[in-house]
Protein backbone atom coordinates (compact mmCIF):
# COMPACT_ATOMS: atom_id res chain seq x y z
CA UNK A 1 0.00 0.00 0.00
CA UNK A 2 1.61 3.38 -0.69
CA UNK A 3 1.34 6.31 1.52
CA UNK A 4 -1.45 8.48 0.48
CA UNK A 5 -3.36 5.06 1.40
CA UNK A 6 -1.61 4.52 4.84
CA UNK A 7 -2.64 8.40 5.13
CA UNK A 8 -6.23 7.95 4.35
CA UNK A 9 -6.40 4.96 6.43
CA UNK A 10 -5.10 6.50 9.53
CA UNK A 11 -7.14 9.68 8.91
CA UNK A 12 -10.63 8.11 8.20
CA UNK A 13 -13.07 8.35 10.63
CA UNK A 14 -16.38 5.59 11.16
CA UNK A 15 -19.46 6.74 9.74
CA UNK A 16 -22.78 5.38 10.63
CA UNK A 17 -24.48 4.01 7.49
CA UNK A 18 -26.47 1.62 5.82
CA UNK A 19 -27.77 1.03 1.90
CA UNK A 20 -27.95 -0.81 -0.72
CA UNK A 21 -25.92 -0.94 -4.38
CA UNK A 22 -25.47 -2.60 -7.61
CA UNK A 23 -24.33 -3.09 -10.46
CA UNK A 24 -24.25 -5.55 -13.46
CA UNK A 25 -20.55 -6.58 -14.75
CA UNK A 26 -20.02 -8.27 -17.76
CA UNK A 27 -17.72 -10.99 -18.22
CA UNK A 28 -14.56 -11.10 -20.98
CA UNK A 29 -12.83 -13.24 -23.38
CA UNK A 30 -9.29 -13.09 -23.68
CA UNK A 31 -7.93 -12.52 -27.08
CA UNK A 32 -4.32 -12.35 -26.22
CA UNK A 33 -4.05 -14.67 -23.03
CA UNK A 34 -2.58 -13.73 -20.22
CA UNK A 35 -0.92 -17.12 -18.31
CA UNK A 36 1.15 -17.15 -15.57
CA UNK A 37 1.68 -14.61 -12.34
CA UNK A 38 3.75 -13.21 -9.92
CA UNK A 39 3.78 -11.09 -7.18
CA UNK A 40 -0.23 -10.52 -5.82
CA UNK A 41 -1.95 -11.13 -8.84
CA UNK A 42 0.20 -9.64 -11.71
CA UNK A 43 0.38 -10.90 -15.12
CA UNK A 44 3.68 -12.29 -16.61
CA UNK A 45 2.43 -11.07 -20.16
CA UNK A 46 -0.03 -8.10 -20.93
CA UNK A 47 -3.30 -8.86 -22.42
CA UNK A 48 -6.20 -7.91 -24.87
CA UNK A 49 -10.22 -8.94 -24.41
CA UNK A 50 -14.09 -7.67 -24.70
CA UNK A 51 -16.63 -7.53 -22.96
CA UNK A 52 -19.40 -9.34 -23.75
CA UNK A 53 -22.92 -8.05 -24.17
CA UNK A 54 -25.28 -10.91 -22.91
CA UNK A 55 -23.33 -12.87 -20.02
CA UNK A 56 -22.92 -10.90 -17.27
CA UNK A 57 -23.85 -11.14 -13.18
CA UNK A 58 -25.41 -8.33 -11.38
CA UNK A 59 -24.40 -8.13 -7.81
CA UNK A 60 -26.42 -6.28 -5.07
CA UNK A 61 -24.98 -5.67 -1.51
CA UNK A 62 -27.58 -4.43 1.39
CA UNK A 63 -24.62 -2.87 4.09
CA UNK A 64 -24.60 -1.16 7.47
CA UNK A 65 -21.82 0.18 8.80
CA UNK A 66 -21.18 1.43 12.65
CA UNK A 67 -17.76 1.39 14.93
CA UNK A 68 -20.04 -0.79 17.17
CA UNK A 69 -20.96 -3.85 14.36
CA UNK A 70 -18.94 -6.82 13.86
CA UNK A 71 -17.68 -6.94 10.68
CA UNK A 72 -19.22 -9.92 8.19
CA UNK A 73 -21.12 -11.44 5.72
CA UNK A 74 -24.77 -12.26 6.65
CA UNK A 75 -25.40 -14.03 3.53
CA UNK A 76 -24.19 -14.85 0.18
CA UNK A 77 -26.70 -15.62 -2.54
CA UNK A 78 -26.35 -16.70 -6.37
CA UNK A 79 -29.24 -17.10 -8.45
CA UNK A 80 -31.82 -16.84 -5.67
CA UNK A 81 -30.08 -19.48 -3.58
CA UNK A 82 -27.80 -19.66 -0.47
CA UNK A 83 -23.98 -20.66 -1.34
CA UNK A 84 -22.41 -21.29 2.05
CA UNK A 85 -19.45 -22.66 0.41
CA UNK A 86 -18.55 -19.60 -1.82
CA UNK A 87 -18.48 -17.56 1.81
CA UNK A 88 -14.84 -18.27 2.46
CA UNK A 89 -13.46 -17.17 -0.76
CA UNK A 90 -15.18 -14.01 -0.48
CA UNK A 91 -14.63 -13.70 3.20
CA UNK A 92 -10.98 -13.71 2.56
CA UNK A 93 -11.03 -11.63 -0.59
CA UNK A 94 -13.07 -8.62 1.74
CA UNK A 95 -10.20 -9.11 4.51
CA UNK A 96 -7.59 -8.50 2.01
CA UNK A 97 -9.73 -4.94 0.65
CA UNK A 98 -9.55 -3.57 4.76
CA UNK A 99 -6.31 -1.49 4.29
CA UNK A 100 -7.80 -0.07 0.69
CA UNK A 101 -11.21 0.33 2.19
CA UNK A 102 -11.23 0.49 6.25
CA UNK A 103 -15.27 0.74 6.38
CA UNK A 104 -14.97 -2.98 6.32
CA UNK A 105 -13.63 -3.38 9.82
CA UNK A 106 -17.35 -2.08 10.39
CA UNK A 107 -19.80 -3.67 7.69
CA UNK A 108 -22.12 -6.41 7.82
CA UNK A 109 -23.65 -7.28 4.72
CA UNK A 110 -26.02 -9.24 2.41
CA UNK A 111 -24.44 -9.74 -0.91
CA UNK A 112 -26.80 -11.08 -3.48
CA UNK A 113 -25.80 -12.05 -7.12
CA UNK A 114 -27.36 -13.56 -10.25
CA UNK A 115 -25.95 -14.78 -13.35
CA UNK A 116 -27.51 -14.55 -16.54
CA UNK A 117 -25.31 -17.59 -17.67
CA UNK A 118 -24.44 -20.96 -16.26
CA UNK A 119 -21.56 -21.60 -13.51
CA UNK A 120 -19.68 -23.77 -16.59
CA UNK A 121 -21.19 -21.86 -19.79
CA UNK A 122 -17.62 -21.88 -21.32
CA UNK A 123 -17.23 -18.20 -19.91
CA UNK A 124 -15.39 -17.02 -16.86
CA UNK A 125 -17.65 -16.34 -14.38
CA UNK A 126 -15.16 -15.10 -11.88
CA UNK A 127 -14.21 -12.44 -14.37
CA UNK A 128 -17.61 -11.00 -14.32
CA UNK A 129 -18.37 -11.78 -10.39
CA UNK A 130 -15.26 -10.38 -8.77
CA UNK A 131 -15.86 -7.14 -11.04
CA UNK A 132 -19.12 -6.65 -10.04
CA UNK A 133 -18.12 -7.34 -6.30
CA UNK A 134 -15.57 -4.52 -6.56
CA UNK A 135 -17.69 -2.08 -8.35
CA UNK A 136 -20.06 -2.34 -5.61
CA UNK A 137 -17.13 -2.01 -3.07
CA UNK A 138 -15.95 0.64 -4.80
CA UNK A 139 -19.46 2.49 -4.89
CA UNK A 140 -20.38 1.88 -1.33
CA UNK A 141 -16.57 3.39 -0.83
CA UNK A 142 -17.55 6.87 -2.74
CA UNK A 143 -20.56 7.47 -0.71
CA UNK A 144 -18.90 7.63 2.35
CA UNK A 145 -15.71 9.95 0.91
CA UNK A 146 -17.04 13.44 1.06
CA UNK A 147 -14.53 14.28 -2.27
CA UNK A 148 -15.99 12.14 -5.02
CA UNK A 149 -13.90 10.62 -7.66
CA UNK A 150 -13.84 11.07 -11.19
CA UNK A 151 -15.38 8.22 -14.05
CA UNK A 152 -11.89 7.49 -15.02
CA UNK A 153 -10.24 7.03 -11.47
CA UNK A 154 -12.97 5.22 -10.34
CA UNK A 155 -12.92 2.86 -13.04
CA UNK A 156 -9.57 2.33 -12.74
CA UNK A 157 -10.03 1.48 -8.76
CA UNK A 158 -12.46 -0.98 -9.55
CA UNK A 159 -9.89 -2.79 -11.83
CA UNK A 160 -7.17 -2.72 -9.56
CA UNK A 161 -9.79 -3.96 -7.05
CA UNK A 162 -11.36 -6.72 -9.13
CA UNK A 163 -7.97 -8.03 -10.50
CA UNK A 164 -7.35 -8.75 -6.35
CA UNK A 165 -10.06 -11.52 -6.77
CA UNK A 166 -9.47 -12.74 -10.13
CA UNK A 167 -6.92 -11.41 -12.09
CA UNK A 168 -8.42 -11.21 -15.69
CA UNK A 169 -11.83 -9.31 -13.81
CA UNK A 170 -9.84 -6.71 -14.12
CA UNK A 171 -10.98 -5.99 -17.37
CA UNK A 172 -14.04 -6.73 -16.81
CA UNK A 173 -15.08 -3.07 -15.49
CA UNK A 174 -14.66 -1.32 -19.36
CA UNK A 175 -16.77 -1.52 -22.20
CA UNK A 176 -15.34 -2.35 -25.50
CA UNK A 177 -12.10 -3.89 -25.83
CA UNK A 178 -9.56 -3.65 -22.62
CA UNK A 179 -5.77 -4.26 -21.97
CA UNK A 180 -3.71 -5.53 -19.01
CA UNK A 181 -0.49 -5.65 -18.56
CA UNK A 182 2.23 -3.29 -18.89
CA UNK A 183 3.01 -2.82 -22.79
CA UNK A 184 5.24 0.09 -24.42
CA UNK A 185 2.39 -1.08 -27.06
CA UNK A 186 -0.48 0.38 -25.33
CA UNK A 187 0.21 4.26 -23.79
CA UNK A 188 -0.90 4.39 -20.05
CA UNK A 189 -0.81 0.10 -19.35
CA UNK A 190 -0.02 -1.60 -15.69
CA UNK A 191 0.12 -4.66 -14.34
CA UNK A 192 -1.76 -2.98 -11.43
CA UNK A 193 -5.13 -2.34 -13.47
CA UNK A 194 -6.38 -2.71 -17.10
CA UNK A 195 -6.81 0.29 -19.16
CA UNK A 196 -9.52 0.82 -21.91
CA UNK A 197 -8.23 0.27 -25.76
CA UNK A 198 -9.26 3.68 -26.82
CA UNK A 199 -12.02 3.33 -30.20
CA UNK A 200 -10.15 5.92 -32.06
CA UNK A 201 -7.35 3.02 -32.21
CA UNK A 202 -10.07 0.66 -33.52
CA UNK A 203 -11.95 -0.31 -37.17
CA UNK A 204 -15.39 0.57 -36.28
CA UNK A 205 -15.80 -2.73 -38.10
CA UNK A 206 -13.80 -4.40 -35.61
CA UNK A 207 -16.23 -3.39 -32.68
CA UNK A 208 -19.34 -4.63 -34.33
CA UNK A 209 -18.17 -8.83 -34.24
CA UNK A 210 -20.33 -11.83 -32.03
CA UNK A 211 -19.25 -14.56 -30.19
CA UNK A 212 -21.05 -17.41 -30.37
CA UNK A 213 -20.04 -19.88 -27.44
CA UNK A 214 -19.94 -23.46 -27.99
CA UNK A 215 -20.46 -25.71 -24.80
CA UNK A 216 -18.48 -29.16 -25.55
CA UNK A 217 -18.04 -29.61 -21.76
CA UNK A 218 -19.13 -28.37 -18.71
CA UNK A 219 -17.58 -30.55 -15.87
CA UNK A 220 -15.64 -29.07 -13.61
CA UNK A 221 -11.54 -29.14 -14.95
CA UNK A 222 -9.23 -31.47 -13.86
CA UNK A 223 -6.59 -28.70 -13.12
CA UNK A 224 -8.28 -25.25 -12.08
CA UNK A 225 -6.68 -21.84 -13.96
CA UNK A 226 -5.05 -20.74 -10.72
CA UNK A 227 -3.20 -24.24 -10.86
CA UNK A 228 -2.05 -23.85 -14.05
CA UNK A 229 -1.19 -19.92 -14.04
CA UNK A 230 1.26 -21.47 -11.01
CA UNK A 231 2.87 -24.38 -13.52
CA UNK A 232 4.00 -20.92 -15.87
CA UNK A 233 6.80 -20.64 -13.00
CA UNK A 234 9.55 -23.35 -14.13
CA UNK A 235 7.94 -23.75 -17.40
CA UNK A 236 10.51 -24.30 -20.10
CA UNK A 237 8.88 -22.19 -22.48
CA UNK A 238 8.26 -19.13 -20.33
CA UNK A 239 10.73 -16.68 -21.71
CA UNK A 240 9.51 -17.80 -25.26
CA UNK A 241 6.22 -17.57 -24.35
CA UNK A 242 6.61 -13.74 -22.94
CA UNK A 243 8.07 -13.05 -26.61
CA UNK A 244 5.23 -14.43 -28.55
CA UNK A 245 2.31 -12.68 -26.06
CA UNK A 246 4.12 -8.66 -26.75
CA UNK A 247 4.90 -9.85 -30.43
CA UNK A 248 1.15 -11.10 -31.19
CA UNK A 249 -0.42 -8.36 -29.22
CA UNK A 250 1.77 -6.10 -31.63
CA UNK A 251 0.10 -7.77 -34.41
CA UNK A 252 -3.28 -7.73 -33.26
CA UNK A 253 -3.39 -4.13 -31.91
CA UNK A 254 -2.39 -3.50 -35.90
CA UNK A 255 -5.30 -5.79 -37.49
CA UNK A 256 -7.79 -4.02 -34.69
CA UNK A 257 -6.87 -0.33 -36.72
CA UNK A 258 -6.27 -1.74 -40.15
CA UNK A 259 -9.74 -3.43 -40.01
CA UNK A 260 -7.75 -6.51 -40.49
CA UNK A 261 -10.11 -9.78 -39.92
CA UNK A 262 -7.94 -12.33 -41.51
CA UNK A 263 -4.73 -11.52 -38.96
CA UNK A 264 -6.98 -10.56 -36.49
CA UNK A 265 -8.44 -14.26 -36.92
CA UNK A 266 -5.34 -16.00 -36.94
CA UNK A 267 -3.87 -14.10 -34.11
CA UNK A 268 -6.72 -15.10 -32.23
CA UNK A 269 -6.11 -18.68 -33.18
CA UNK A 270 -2.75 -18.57 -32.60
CA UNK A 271 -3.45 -17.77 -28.88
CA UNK A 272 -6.09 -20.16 -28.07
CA UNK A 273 -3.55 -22.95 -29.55
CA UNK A 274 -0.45 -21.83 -27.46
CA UNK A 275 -2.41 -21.46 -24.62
CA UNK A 276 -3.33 -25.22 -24.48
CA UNK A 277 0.20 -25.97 -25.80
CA UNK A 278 1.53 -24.81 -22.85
CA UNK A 279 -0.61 -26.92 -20.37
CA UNK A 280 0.20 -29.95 -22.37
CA UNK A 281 3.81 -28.96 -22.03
CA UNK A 282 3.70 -28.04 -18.35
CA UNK A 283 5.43 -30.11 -15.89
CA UNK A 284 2.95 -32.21 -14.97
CA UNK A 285 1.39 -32.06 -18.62
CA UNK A 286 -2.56 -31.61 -18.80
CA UNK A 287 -4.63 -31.88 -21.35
CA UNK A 288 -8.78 -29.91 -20.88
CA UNK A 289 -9.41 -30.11 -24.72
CA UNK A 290 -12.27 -32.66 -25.51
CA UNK A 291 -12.47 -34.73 -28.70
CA UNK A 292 -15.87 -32.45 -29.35
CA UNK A 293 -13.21 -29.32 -29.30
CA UNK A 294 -11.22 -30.77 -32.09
CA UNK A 295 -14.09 -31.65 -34.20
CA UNK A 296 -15.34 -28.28 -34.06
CA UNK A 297 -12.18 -26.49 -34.66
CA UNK A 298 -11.17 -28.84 -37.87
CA UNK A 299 -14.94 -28.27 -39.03
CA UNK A 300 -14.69 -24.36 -38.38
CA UNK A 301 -11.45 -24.16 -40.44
CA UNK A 302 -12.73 -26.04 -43.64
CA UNK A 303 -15.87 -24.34 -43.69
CA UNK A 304 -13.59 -21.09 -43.08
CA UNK A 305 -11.51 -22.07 -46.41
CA UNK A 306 -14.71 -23.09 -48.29
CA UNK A 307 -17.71 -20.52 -47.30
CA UNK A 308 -15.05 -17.53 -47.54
CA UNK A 309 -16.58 -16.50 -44.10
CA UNK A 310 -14.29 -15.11 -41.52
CA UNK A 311 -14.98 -16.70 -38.78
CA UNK A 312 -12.55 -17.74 -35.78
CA UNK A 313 -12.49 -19.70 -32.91
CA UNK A 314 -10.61 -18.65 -29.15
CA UNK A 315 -10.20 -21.09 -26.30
CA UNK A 316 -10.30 -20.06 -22.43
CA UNK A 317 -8.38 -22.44 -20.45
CA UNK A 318 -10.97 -25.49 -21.12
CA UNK A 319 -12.37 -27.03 -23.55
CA UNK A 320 -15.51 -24.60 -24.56
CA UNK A 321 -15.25 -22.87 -27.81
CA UNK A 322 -15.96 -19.20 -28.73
CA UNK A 323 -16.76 -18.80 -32.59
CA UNK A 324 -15.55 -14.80 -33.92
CA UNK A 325 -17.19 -13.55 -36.43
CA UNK A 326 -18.50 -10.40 -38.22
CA UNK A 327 -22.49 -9.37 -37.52
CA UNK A 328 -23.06 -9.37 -40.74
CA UNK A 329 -22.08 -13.16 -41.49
CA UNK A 330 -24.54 -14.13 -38.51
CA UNK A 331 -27.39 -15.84 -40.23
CA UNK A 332 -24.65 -17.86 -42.19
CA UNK A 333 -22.52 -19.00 -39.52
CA UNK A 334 -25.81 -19.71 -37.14
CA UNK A 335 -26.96 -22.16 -39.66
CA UNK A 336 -22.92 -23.77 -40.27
CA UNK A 337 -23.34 -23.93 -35.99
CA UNK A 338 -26.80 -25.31 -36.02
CA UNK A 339 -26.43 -27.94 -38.81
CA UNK A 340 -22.72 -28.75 -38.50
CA UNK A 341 -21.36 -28.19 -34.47
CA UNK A 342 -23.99 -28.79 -32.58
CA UNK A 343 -24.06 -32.96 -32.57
CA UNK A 344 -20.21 -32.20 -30.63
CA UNK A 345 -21.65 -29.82 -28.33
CA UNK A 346 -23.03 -31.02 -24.59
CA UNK A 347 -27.14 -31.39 -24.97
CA UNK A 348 -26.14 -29.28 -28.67
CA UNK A 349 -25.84 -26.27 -25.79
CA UNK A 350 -24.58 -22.79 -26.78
CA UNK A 351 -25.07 -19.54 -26.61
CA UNK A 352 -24.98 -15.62 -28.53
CA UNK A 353 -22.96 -12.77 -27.93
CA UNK A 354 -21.23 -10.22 -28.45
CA UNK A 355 -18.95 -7.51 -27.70
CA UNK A 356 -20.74 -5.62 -24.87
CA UNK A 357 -20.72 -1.74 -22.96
CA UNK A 358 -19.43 -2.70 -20.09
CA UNK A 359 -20.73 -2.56 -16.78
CA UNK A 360 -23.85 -0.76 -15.96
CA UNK A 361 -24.94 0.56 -12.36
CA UNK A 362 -28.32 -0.11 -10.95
CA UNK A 363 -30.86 2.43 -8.90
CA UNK A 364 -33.88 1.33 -8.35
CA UNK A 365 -34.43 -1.05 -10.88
CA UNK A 366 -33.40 1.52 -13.61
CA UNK A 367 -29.60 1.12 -14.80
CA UNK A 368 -27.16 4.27 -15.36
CA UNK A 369 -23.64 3.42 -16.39
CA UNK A 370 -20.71 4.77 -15.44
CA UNK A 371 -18.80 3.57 -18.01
């Protein structure tokens, strides 16, 4: 913690209070993937997603706060449900926030969340539950400062927050396209936070695309994403690795202002390959792909070469597939999906989307954004 924190800490005085907040956070896909950390929750290569538009969880938390209450979590809901056993990872992730936010030596609170998507959809739920945890934190954190904030700085607090509870939800707070990671690529990057990709840097093509999400399998994997971010330590391609990530972000940041769908497409590719590439070359080796995944992805790539459609496929660490594509190709590729992908898909599930706004706050029932 650096000083101006230690300052505010020592200097902050209890305030009686209670409320309620919320917001709605989206959750991401990774387009350059970051794998691997150090420190608390720093990347070992910067990265590039979106937002998407449809999957997202909206998080409500009913708080009081007074020197006299001990602090705590009354209850933890998802989807209308209790979840006892999610209490201890968010527990500890609250006792972590006390020297950033001190009004949580004196809070009890309800936190209640719903996802418009399934635990195992193929999308990273933590991405888009830590972020709208944080945003609330955050929120319940400006109306007890008597000097408010500005959008940006508050934004960028609720990334630096969020990545404390799941590293890639920390570009889950901006709309659009976000990077993490410090880059001499990208002006104004840090491994502390991610920083919006600016649209004047984008085709406004290249901000119109869906991502249709392909559900081969949705067990719970053999080897979790923390475990296997911790197996990028000793790895033998690390360094190499490092290289590739700055050189293909380089390439992709290019295709994103060019317009550029074919290298954008097998940039994209590119990643979602090396990423499983290096779990199967870990030490121990794992392997999440599913014989359904490769089936898709051969059948994706021939009816790439013989439709002329651009459309691309991106892995997250598992076996799901997300098909990119351009709006305007929808109709064609829904039908290719429908008729060709589904028989290798898990009850023929998936899903639409698309690149989304980002998070939206909630009064009321009626939603105002702050970003």
């Amino acid at each position: 913690m650096n000083r101006k924190n230690m300052k505010n800490r020592s200097s902050y005085t209890i305030k009686e209070a209670s409320g309620r907040v919320c917001w709605s956070s989206p959750a991401n896909i990774a387009l350059i993937k970051y794998w691997g950390k150090r420190g608390v929750q720093l990347p070992m290569n910067p990265s590039i997603s979106f937002v998407l538009s449809e999957s997202k969880v909206t998080t409500s938390i009913e708080y009081s706060i007074s020197k006299d209450i001990l602090p705590g979590i009354d209850s933890f809901t998802l989807n209308g449900e209790e979840k006892k056993d999610f209490l201890p990872r968010i527990e500890n992730y609250l006792l972590g926030l006390r020297q950033l936010f001190p009004f949580l030596e004196h809070a009890r609170m309800r936190i209640n969340s719903n996802s418009s998507f399934p635990h195992s959809a193929g999308i990273a739920s933590s991405a888009a539950a830590f972020s709208a945890l944080a945003l609330c934190i955050c929120d319940i954190w400006q109306e007890l400062k008597e000097q408010k904030a500005s959008e940006s700085e508050f934004l960028r607090q609720a990334s630096l927050v969020a990545r404390l509870g799941s590293g890639s939800a920390c570009r889950s707070v901006y709309g659009g396209l976000a990077v993490w990671g410090k880059t001499s690529l990208v002006t104004g990057s840090s491994d502390d936070f991610a920083v919006r990709l600016k649209e004047d840097l984008i085709s406004p093509g290249m901000l119109e695309l869906n991502d249709s999400i392909l559900i081969v399998d949705s067990s719970v994997k053999k080897v979790s994403s923390s475990g296997g971010h911790t197996l990028m330590n000793d790895h033998p391609y690390r360094e190499s690795r490092l290289l590739q990530a700055e050189s293909n972000l380089d390439t992709l940041l290019r295709a994103l202002s060019d317009g550029d769908m074919e290298k954008f497409g097998q940039v994209i590719e590119n990643e979602a390959l090396s990423l499983h590439a290096l779990m199967m070359s870990s030490h121990p080796g794992y392997l999440l792909l599913r014989p359904g995944t490769l089936q898709i992805i051969d059948k994706v790539q021939e009816f790439r070469k013989e439709s002329g459609i651009q459309v691309y496929f991106t892995l997250d660490a598992g076996p799901n597939i997300h098909l990119i594509y351009r709006k305007s190709d929808k109709q064609r590729v829904k039908t290719f999906i429908e008729s060709e992908l589904l028989d290798h898909c898990e009850d023929r599930g998936w899903s639409d989307d698309g690149i989304g706004r980002g998070p939206e706050k909630h009064n009321d029932n009626k939603q105002a954004g702050r970003g």
